[in-house]
PDB file of N, CA and C in Angstrom:
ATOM      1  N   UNK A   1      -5.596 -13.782  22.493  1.00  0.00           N
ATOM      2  CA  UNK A   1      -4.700 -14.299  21.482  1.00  0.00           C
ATOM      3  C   UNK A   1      -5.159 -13.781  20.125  1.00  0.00           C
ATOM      4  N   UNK A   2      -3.737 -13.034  19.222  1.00  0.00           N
ATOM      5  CA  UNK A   2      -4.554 -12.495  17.823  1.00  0.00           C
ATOM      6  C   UNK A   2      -5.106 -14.050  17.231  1.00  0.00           C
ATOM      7  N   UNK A   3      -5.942 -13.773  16.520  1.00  0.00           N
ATOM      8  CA  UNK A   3      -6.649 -14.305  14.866  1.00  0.00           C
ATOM      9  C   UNK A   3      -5.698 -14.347  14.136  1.00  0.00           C
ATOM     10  N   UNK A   4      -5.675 -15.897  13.736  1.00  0.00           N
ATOM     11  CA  UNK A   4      -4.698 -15.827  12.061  1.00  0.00           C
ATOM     12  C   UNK A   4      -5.469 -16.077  11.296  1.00  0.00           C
ATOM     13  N   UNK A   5      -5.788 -15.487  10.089  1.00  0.00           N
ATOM     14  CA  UNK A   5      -6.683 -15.671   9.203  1.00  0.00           C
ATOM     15  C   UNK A   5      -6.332 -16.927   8.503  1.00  0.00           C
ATOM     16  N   UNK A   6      -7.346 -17.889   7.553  1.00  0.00           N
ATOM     17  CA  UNK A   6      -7.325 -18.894   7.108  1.00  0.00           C
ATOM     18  C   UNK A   6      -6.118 -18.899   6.086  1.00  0.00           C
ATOM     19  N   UNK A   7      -5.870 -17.755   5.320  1.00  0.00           N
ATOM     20  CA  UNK A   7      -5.494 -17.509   3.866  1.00  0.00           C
ATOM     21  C   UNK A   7      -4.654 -16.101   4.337  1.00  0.00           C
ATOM     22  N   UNK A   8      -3.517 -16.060   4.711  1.00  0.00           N
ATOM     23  CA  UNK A   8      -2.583 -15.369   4.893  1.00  0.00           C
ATOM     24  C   UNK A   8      -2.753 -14.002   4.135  1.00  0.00           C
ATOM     25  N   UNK A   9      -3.184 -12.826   3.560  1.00  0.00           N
ATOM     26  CA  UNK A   9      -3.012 -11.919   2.591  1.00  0.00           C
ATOM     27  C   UNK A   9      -1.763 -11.750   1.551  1.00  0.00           C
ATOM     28  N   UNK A  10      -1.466 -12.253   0.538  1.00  0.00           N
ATOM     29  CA  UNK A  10      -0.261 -11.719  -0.765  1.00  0.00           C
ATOM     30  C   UNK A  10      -0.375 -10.479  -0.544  1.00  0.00           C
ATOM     31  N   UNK A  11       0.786 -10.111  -0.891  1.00  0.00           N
ATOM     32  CA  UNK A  11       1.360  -9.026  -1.682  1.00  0.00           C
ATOM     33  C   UNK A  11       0.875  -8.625  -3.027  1.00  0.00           C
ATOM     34  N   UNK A  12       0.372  -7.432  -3.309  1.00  0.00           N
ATOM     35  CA  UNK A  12      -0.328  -7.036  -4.478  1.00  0.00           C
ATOM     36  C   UNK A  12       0.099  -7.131  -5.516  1.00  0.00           C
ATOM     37  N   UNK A  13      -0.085  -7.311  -6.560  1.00  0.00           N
ATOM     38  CA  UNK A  13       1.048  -7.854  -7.710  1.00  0.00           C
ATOM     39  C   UNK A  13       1.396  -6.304  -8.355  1.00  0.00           C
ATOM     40  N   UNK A  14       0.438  -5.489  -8.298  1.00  0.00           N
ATOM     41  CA  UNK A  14       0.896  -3.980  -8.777  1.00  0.00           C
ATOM     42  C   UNK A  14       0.462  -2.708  -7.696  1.00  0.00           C
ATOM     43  N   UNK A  15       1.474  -1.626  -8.073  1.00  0.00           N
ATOM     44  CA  UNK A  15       1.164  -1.223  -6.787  1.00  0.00           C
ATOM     45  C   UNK A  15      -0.420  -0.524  -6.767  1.00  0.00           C
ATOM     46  N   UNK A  16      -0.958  -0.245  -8.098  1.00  0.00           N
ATOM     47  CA  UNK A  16      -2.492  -0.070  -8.419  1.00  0.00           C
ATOM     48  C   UNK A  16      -3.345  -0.680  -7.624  1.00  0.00           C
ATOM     49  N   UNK A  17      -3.337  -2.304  -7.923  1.00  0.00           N
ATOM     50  CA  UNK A  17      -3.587  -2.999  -6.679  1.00  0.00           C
ATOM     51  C   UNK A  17      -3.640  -2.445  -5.376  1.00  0.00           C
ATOM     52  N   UNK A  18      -2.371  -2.430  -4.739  1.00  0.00           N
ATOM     53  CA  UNK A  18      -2.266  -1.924  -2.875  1.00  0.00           C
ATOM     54  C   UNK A  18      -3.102  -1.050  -3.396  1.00  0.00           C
ATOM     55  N   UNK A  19      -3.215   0.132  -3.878  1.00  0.00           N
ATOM     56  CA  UNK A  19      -4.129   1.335  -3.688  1.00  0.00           C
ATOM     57  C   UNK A  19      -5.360   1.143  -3.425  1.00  0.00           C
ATOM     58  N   UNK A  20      -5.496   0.021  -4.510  1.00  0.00           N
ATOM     59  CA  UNK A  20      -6.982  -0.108  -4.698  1.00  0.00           C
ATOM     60  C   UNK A  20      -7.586  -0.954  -3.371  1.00  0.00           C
ATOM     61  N   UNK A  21      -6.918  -1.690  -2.864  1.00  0.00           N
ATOM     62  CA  UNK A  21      -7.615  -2.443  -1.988  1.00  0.00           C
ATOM     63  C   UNK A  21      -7.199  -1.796  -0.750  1.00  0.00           C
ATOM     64  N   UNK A  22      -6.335  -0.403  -0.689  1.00  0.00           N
ATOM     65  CA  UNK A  22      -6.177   0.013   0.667  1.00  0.00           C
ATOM     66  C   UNK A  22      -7.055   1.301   0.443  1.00  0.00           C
ATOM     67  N   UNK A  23      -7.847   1.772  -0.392  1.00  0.00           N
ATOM     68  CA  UNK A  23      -8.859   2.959  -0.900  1.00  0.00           C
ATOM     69  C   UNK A  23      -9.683   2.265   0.388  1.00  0.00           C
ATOM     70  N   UNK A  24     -10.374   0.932  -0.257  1.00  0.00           N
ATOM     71  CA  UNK A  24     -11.215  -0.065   0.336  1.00  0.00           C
ATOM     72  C   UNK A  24     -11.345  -0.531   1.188  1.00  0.00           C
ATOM     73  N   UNK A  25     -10.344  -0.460   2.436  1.00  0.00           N
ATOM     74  CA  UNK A  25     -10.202  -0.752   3.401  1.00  0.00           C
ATOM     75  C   UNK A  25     -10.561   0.575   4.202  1.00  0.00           C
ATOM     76  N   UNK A  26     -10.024   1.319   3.847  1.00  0.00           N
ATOM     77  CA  UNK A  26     -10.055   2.840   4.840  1.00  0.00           C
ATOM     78  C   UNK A  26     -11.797   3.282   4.529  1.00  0.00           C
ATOM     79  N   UNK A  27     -12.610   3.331   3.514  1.00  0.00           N
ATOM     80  CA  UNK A  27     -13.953   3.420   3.261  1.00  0.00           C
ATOM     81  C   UNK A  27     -14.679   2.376   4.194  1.00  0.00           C
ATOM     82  N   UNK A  28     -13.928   1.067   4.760  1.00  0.00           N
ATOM     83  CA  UNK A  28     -14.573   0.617   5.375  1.00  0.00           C
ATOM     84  C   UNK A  28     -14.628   0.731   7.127  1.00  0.00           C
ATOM     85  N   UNK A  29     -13.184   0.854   7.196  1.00  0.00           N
ATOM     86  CA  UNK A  29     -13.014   1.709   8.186  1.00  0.00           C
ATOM     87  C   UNK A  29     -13.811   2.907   9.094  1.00  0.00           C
ATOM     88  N   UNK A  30     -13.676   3.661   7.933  1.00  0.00           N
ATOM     89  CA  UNK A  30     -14.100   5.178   8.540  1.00  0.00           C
ATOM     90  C   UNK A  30     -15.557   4.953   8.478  1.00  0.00           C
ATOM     91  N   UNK A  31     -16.059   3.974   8.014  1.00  0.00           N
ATOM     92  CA  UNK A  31     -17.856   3.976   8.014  1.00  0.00           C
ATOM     93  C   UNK A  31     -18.295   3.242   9.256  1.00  0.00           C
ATOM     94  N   UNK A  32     -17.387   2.953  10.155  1.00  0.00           N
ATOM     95  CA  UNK A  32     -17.272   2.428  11.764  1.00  0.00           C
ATOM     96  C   UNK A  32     -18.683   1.423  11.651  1.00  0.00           C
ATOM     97  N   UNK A  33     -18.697   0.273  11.009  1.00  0.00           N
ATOM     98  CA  UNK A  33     -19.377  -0.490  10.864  1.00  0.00           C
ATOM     99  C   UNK A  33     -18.708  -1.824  10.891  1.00  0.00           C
ATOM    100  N   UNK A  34     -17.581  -1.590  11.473  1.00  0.00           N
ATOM    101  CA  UNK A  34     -16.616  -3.442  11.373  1.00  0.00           C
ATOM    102  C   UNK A  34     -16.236  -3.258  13.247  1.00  0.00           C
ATOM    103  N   UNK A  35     -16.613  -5.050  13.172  1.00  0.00           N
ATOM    104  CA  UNK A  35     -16.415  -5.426  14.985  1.00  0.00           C
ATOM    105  C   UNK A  35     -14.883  -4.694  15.100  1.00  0.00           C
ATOM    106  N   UNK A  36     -14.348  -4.848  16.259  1.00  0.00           N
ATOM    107  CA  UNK A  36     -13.110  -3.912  16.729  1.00  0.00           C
ATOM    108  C   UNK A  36     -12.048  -5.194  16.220  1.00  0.00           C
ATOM    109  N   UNK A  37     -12.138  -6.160  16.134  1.00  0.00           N
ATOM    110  CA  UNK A  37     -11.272  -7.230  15.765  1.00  0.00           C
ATOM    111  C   UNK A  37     -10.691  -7.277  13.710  1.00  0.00           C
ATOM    112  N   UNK A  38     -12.186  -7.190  13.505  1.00  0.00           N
ATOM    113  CA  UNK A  38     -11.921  -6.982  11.564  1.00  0.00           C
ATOM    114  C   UNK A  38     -11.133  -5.165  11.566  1.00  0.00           C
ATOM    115  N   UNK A  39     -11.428  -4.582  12.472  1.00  0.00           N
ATOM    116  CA  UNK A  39     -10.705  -3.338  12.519  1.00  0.00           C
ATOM    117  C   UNK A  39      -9.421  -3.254  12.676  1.00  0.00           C
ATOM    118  N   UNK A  40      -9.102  -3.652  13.124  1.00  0.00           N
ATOM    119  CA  UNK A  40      -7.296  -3.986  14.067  1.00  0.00           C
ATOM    120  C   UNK A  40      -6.767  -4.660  12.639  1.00  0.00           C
ATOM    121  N   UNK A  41      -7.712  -5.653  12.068  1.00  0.00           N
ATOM    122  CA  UNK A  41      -7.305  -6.931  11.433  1.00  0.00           C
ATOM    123  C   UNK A  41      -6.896  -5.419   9.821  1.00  0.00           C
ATOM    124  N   UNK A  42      -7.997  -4.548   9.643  1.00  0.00           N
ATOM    125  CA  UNK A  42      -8.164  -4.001   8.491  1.00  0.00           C
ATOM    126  C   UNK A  42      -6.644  -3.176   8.458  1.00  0.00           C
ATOM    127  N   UNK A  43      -6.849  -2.504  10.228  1.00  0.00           N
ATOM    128  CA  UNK A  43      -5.367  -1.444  10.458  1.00  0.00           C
ATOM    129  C   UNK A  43      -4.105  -2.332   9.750  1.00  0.00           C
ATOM    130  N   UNK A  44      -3.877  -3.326  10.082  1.00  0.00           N
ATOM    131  CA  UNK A  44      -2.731  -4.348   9.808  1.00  0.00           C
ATOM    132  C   UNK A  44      -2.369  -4.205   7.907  1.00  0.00           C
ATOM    133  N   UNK A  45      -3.582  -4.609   7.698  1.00  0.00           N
ATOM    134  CA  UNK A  45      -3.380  -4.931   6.137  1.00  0.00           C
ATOM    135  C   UNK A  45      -3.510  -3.380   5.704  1.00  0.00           C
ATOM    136  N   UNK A  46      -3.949  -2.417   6.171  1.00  0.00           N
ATOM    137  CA  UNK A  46      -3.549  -1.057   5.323  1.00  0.00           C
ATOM    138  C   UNK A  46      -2.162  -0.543   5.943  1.00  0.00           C
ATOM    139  N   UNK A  47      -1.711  -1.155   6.648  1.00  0.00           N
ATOM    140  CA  UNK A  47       0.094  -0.958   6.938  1.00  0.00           C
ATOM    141  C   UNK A  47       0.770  -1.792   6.112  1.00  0.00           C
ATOM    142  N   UNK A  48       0.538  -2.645   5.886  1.00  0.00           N
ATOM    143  CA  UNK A  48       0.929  -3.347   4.638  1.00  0.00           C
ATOM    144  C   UNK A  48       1.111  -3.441   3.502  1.00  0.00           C
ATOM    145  N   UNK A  49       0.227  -2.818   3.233  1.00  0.00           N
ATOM    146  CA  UNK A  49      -0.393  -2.080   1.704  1.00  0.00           C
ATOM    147  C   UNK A  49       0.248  -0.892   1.916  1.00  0.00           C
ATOM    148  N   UNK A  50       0.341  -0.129   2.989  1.00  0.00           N
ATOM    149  CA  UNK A  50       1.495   1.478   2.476  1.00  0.00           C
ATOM    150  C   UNK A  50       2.667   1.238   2.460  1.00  0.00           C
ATOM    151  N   UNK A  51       3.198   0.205   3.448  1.00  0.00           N
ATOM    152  CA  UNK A  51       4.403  -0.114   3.225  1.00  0.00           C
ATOM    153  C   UNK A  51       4.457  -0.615   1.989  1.00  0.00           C
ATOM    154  N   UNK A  52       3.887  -1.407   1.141  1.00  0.00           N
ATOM    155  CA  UNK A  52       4.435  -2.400  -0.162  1.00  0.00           C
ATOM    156  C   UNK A  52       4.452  -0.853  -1.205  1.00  0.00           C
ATOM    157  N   UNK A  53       3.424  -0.066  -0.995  1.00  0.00           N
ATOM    158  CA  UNK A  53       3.134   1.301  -1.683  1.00  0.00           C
ATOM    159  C   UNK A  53       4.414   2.402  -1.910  1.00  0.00           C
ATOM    160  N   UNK A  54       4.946   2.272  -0.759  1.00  0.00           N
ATOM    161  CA  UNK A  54       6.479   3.200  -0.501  1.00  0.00           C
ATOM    162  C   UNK A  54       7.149   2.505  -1.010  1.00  0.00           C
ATOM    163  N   UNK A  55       7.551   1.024  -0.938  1.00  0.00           N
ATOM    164  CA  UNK A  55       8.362   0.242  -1.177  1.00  0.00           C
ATOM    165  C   UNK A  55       8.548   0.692  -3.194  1.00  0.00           C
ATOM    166  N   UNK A  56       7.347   0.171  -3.508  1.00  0.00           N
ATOM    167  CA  UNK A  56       7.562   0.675  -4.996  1.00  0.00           C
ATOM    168  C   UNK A  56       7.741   1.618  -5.654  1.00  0.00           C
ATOM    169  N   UNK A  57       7.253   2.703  -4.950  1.00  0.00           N
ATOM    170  CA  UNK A  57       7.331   4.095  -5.797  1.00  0.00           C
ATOM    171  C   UNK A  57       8.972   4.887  -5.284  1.00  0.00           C
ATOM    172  N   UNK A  58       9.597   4.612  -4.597  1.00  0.00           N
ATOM    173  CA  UNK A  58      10.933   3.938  -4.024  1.00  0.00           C
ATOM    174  C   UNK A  58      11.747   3.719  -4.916  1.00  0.00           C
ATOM    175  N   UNK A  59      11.319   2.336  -4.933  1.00  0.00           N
ATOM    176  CA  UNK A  59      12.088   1.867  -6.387  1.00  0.00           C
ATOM    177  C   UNK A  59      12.061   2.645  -7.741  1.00  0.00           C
ATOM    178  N   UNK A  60      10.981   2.902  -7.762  1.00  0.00           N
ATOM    179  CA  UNK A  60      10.891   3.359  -9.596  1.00  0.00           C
ATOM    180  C   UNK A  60      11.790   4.752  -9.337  1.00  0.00           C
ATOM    181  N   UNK A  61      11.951   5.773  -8.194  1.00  0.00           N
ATOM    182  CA  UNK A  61      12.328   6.566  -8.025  1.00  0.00           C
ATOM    183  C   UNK A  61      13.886   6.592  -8.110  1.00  0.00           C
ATOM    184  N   UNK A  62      14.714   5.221  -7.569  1.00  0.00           N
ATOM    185  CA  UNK A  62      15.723   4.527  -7.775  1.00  0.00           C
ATOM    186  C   UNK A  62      16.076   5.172  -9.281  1.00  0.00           C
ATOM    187  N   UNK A  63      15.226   3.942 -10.065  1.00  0.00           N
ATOM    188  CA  UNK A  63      14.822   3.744 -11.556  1.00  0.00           C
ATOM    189  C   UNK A  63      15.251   5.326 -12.091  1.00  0.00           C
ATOM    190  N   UNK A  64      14.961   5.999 -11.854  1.00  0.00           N
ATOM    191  CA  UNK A  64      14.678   7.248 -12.534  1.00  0.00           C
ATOM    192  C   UNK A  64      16.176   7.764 -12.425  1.00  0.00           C
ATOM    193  N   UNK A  65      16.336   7.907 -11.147  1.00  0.00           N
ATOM    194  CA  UNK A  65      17.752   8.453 -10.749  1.00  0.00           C
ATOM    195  C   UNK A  65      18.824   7.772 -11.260  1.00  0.00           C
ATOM    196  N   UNK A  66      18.761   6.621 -11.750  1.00  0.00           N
ATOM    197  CA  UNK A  66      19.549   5.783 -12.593  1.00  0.00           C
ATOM    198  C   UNK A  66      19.764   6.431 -14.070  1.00  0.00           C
ATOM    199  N   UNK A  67      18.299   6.174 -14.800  1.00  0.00           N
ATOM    200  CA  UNK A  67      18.066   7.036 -15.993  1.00  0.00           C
ATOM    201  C   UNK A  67      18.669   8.321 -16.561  1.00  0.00           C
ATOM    202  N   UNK A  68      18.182   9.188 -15.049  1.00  0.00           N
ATOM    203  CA  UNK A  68      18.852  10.284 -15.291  1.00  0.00           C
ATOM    204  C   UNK A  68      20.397  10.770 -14.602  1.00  0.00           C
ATOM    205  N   UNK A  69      21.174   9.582 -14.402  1.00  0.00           N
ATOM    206  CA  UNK A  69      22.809   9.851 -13.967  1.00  0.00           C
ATOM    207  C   UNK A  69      22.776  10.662 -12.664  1.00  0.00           C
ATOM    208  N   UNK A  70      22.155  10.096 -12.057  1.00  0.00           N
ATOM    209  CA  UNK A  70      22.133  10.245 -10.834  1.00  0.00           C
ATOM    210  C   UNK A  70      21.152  11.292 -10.248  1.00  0.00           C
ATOM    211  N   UNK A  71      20.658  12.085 -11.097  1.00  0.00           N
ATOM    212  CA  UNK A  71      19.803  13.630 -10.841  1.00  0.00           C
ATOM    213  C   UNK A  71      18.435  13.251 -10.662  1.00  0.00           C
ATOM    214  N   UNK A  72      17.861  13.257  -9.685  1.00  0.00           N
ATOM    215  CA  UNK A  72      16.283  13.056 -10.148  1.00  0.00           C
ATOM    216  C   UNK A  72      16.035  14.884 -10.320  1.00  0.00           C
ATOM    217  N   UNK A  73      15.516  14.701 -11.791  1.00  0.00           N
ATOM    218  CA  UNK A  73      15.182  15.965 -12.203  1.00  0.00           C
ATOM    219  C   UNK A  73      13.575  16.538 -11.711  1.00  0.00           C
ATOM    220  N   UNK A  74      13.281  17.410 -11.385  1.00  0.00           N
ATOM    221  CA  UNK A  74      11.985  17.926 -11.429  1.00  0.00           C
ATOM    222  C   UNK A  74      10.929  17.329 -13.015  1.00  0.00           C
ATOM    223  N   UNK A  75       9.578  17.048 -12.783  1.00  0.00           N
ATOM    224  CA  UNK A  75       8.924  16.846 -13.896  1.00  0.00           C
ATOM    225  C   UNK A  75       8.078  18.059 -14.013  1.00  0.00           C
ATOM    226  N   UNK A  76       8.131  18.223 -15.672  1.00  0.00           N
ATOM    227  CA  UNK A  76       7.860  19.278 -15.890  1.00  0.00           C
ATOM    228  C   UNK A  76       6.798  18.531 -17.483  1.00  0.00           C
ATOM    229  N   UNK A  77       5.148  18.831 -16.898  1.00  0.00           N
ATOM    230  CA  UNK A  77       4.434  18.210 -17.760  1.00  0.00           C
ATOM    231  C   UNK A  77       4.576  19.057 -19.013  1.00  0.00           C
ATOM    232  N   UNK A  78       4.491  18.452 -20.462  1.00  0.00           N
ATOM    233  CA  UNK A  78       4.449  18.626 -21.526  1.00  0.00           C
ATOM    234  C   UNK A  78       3.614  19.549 -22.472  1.00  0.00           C
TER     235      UNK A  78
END
């Protein structure tokens, strides 16, 4: 039977956040030092965190295409 954790995980309030705590997860990961259960548990919450990650940069991409009348233009740094 899965584990429900005590304290459910939020949603990151920025998507800086997801990054940051899914950087942190995968460093802990790949250093194959977590039981196979906090592993599964870690896989979960860094699917979570890419999904909320797509979800926003998504949107702002929306955002843009709005801005620019429908075109998302190429960026062309300054």
């Amino acid at each position: 039977m899965p584990r429900s954790p005590a304290h459910p995980p939020k949603d990151p309030a920025t998507y800086e956040q997801a990054l940051a705590e899914l950087d942190r997860l995968v460093v802990q990961m790949e250093g194959g030092q977590l039981p196979l259960d906090e592993l599964l548990d870690a896989y979960r919450r860094g699917a979570e965190l890419l999904a909320f990650c797509r979800g926003r940069l998504q949107a702002v991409e929306e955002q843009v295409k709005v801005l620019e009348d429908g075109q998302l233009k190429a960026w062309a740094p300054t």
